[in-house]
C-alpha atoms as a PDB file:
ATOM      1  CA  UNK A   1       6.637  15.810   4.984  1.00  0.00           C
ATOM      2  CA  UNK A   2       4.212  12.567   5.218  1.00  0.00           C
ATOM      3  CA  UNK A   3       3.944  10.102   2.302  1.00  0.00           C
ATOM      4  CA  UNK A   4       1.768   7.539   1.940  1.00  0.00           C
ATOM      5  CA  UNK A   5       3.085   4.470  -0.934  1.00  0.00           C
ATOM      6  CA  UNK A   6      -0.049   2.843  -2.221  1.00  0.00           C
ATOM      7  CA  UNK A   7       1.268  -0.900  -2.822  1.00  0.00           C
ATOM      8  CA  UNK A   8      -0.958  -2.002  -5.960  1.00  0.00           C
ATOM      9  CA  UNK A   9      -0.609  -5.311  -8.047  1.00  0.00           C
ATOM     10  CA  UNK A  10      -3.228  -8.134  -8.815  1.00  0.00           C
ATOM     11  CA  UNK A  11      -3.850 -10.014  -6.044  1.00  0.00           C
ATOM     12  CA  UNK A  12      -4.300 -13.499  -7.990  1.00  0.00           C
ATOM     13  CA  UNK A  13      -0.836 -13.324  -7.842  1.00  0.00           C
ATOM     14  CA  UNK A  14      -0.692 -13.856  -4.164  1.00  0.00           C
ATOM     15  CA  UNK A  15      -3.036 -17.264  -4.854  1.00  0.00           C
ATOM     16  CA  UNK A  16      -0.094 -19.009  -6.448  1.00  0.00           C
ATOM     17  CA  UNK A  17       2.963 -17.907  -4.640  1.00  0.00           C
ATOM     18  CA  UNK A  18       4.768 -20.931  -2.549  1.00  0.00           C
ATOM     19  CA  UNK A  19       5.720 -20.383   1.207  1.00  0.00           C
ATOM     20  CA  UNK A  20       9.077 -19.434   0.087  1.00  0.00           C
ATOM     21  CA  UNK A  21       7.964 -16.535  -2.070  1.00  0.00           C
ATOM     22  CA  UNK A  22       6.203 -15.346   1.059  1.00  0.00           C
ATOM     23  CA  UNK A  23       8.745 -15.599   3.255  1.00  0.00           C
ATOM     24  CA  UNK A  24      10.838 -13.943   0.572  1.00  0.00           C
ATOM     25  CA  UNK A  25       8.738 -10.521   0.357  1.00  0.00           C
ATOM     26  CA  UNK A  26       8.033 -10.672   4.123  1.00  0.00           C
ATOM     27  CA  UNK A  27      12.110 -10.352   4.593  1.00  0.00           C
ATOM     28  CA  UNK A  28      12.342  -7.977   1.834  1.00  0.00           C
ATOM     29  CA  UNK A  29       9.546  -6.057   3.548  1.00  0.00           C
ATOM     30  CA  UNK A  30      11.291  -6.138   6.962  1.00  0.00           C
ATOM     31  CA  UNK A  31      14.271  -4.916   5.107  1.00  0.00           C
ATOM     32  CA  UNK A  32      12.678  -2.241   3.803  1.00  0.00           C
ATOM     33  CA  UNK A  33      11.416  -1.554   6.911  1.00  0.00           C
ATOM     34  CA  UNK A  34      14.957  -1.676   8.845  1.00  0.00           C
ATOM     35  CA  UNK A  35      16.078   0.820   6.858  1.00  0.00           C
ATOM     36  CA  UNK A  36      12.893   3.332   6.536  1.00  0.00           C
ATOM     37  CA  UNK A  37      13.373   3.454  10.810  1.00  0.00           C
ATOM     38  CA  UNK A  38      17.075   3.776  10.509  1.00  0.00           C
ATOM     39  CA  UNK A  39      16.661   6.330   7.672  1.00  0.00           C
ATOM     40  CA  UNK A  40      14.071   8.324  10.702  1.00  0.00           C
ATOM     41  CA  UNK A  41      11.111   7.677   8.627  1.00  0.00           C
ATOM     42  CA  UNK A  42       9.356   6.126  11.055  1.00  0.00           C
ATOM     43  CA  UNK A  43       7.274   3.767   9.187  1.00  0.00           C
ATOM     44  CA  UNK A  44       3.644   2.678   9.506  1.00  0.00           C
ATOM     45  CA  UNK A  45       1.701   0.782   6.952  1.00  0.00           C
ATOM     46  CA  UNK A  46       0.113  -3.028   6.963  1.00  0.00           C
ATOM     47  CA  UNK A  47      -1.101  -5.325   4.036  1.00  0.00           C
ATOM     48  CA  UNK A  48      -5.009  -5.763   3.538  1.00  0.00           C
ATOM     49  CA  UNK A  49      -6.832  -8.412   3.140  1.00  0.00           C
ATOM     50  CA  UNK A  50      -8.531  -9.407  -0.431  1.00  0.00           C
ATOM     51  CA  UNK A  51     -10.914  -6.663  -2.284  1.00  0.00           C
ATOM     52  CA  UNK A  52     -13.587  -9.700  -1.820  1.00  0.00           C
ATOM     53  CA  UNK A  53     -13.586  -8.223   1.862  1.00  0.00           C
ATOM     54  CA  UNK A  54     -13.365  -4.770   0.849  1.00  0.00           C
ATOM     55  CA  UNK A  55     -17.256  -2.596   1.156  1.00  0.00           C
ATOM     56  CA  UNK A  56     -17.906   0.512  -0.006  1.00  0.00           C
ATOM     57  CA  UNK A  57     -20.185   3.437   1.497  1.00  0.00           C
ATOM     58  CA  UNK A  58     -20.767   6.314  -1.109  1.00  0.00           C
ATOM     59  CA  UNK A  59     -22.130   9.765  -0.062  1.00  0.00           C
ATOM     60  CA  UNK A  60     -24.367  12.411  -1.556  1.00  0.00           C
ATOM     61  CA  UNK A  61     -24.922  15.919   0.253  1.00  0.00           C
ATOM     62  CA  UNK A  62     -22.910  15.057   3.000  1.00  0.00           C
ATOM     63  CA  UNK A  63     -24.802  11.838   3.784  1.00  0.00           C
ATOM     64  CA  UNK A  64     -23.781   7.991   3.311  1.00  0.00           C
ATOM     65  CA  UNK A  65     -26.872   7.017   0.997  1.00  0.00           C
ATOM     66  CA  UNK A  66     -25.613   2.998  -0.244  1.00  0.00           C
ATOM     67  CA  UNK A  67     -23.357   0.556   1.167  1.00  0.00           C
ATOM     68  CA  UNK A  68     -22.276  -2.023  -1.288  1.00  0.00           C
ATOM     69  CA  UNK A  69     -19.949  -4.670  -1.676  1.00  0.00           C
ATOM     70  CA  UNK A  70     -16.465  -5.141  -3.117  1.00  0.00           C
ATOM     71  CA  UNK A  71     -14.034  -1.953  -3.892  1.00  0.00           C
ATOM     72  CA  UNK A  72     -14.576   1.105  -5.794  1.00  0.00           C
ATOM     73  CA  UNK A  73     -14.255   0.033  -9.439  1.00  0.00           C
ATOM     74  CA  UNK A  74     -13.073  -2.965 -10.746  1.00  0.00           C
ATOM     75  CA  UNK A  75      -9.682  -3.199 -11.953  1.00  0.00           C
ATOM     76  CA  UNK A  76      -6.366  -5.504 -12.799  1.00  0.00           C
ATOM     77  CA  UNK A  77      -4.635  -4.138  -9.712  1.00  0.00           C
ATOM     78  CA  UNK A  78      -6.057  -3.861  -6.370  1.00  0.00           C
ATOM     79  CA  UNK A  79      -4.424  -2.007  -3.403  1.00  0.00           C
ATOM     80  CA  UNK A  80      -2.931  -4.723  -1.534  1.00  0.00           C
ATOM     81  CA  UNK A  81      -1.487  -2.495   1.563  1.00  0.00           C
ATOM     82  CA  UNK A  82       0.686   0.761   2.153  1.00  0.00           C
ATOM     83  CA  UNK A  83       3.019   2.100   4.085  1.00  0.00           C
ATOM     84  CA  UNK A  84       3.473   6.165   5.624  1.00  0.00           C
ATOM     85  CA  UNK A  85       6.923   7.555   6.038  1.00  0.00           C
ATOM     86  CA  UNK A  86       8.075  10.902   6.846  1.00  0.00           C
ATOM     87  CA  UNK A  87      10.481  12.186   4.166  1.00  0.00           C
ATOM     88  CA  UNK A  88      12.874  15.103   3.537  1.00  0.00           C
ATOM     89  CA  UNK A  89      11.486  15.513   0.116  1.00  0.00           C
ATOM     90  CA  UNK A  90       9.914  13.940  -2.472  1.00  0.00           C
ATOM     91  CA  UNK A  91      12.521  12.549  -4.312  1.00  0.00           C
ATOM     92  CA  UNK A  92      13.629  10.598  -1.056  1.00  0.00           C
ATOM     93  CA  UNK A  93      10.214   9.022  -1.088  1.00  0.00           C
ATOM     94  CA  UNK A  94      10.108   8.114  -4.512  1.00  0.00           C
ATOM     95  CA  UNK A  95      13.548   6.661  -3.592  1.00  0.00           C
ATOM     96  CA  UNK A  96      11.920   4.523  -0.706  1.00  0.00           C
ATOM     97  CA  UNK A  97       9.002   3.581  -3.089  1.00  0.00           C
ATOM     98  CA  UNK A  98      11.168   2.083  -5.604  1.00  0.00           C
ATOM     99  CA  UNK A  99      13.243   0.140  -3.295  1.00  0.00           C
ATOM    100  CA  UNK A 100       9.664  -1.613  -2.095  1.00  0.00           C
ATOM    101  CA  UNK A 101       9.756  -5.543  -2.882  1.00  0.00           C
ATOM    102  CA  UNK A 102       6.952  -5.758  -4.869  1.00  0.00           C
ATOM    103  CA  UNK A 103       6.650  -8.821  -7.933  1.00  0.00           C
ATOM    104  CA  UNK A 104       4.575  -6.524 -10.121  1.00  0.00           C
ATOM    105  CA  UNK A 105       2.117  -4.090 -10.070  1.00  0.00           C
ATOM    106  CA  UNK A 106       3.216  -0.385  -8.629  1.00  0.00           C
ATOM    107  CA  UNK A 107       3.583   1.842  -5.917  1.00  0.00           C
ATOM    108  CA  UNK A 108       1.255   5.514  -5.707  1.00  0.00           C
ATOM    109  CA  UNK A 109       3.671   7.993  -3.597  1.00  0.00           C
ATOM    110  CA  UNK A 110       0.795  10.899  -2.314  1.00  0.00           C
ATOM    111  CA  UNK A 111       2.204  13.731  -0.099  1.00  0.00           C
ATOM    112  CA  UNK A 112      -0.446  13.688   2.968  1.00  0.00           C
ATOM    113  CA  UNK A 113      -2.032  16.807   4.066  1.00  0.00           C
ATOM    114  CA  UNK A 114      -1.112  17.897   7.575  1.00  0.00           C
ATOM    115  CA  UNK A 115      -3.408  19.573   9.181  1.00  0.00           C
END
């Protein structure tokens, strides 16, 4: 089964970090990574840029009615990226989630539909 890890945490953080703390989670990300494929989880994801980017299109009766700016309710932690890996259960993506290299924040582990 698919699951998708939602990578949330504030992005202010990412403001302040030095080169070497991106370098840092960009090697723990490939490491994560390296091990996902060799695991046969065949990883996809990306990062995203800032939630100052991010626009919004609401519907009603089946119909986009507004698009606005900015994401879909304001909060302390934004989704800053995710990745989708194909697990033998569960528990093995929870595994994979907690293994992520992320500072602070948290990671949302969704089973996807397949349809």
């Amino acid at each position: 089964m698919r699951y998708v890890l939602l990578i949330y945490s504030d992005e202010k953080l990412g403001d302040a970090a030095k080169p070497e703390d991106w370098e840092a989670a960009v090697q723990g990300h490939n490491a994560w990574a390296k091990e996902a494929t060799e695991r046969g989880m065949k990883p996809v994801g990306d990062a995203l840029h800032p939630t100052g980017t991010a626009k919004t299109v609401r519907f009603q009766d089946n119909q986009a009615t507004l698009t606005t700016d900015g994401p879909f309710a304001e909060t302390k932690e934004q989704l800053g990226g995710f990745y989708i890996i194909d697990c033998k259960s569960e528990a093995e993506a929870l595994e994979m989630a907690a293994k992520l290299p992320v500072l602070a924040g948290s990671v949302e582990v969704r089973p996807v539909i397949e349809f």
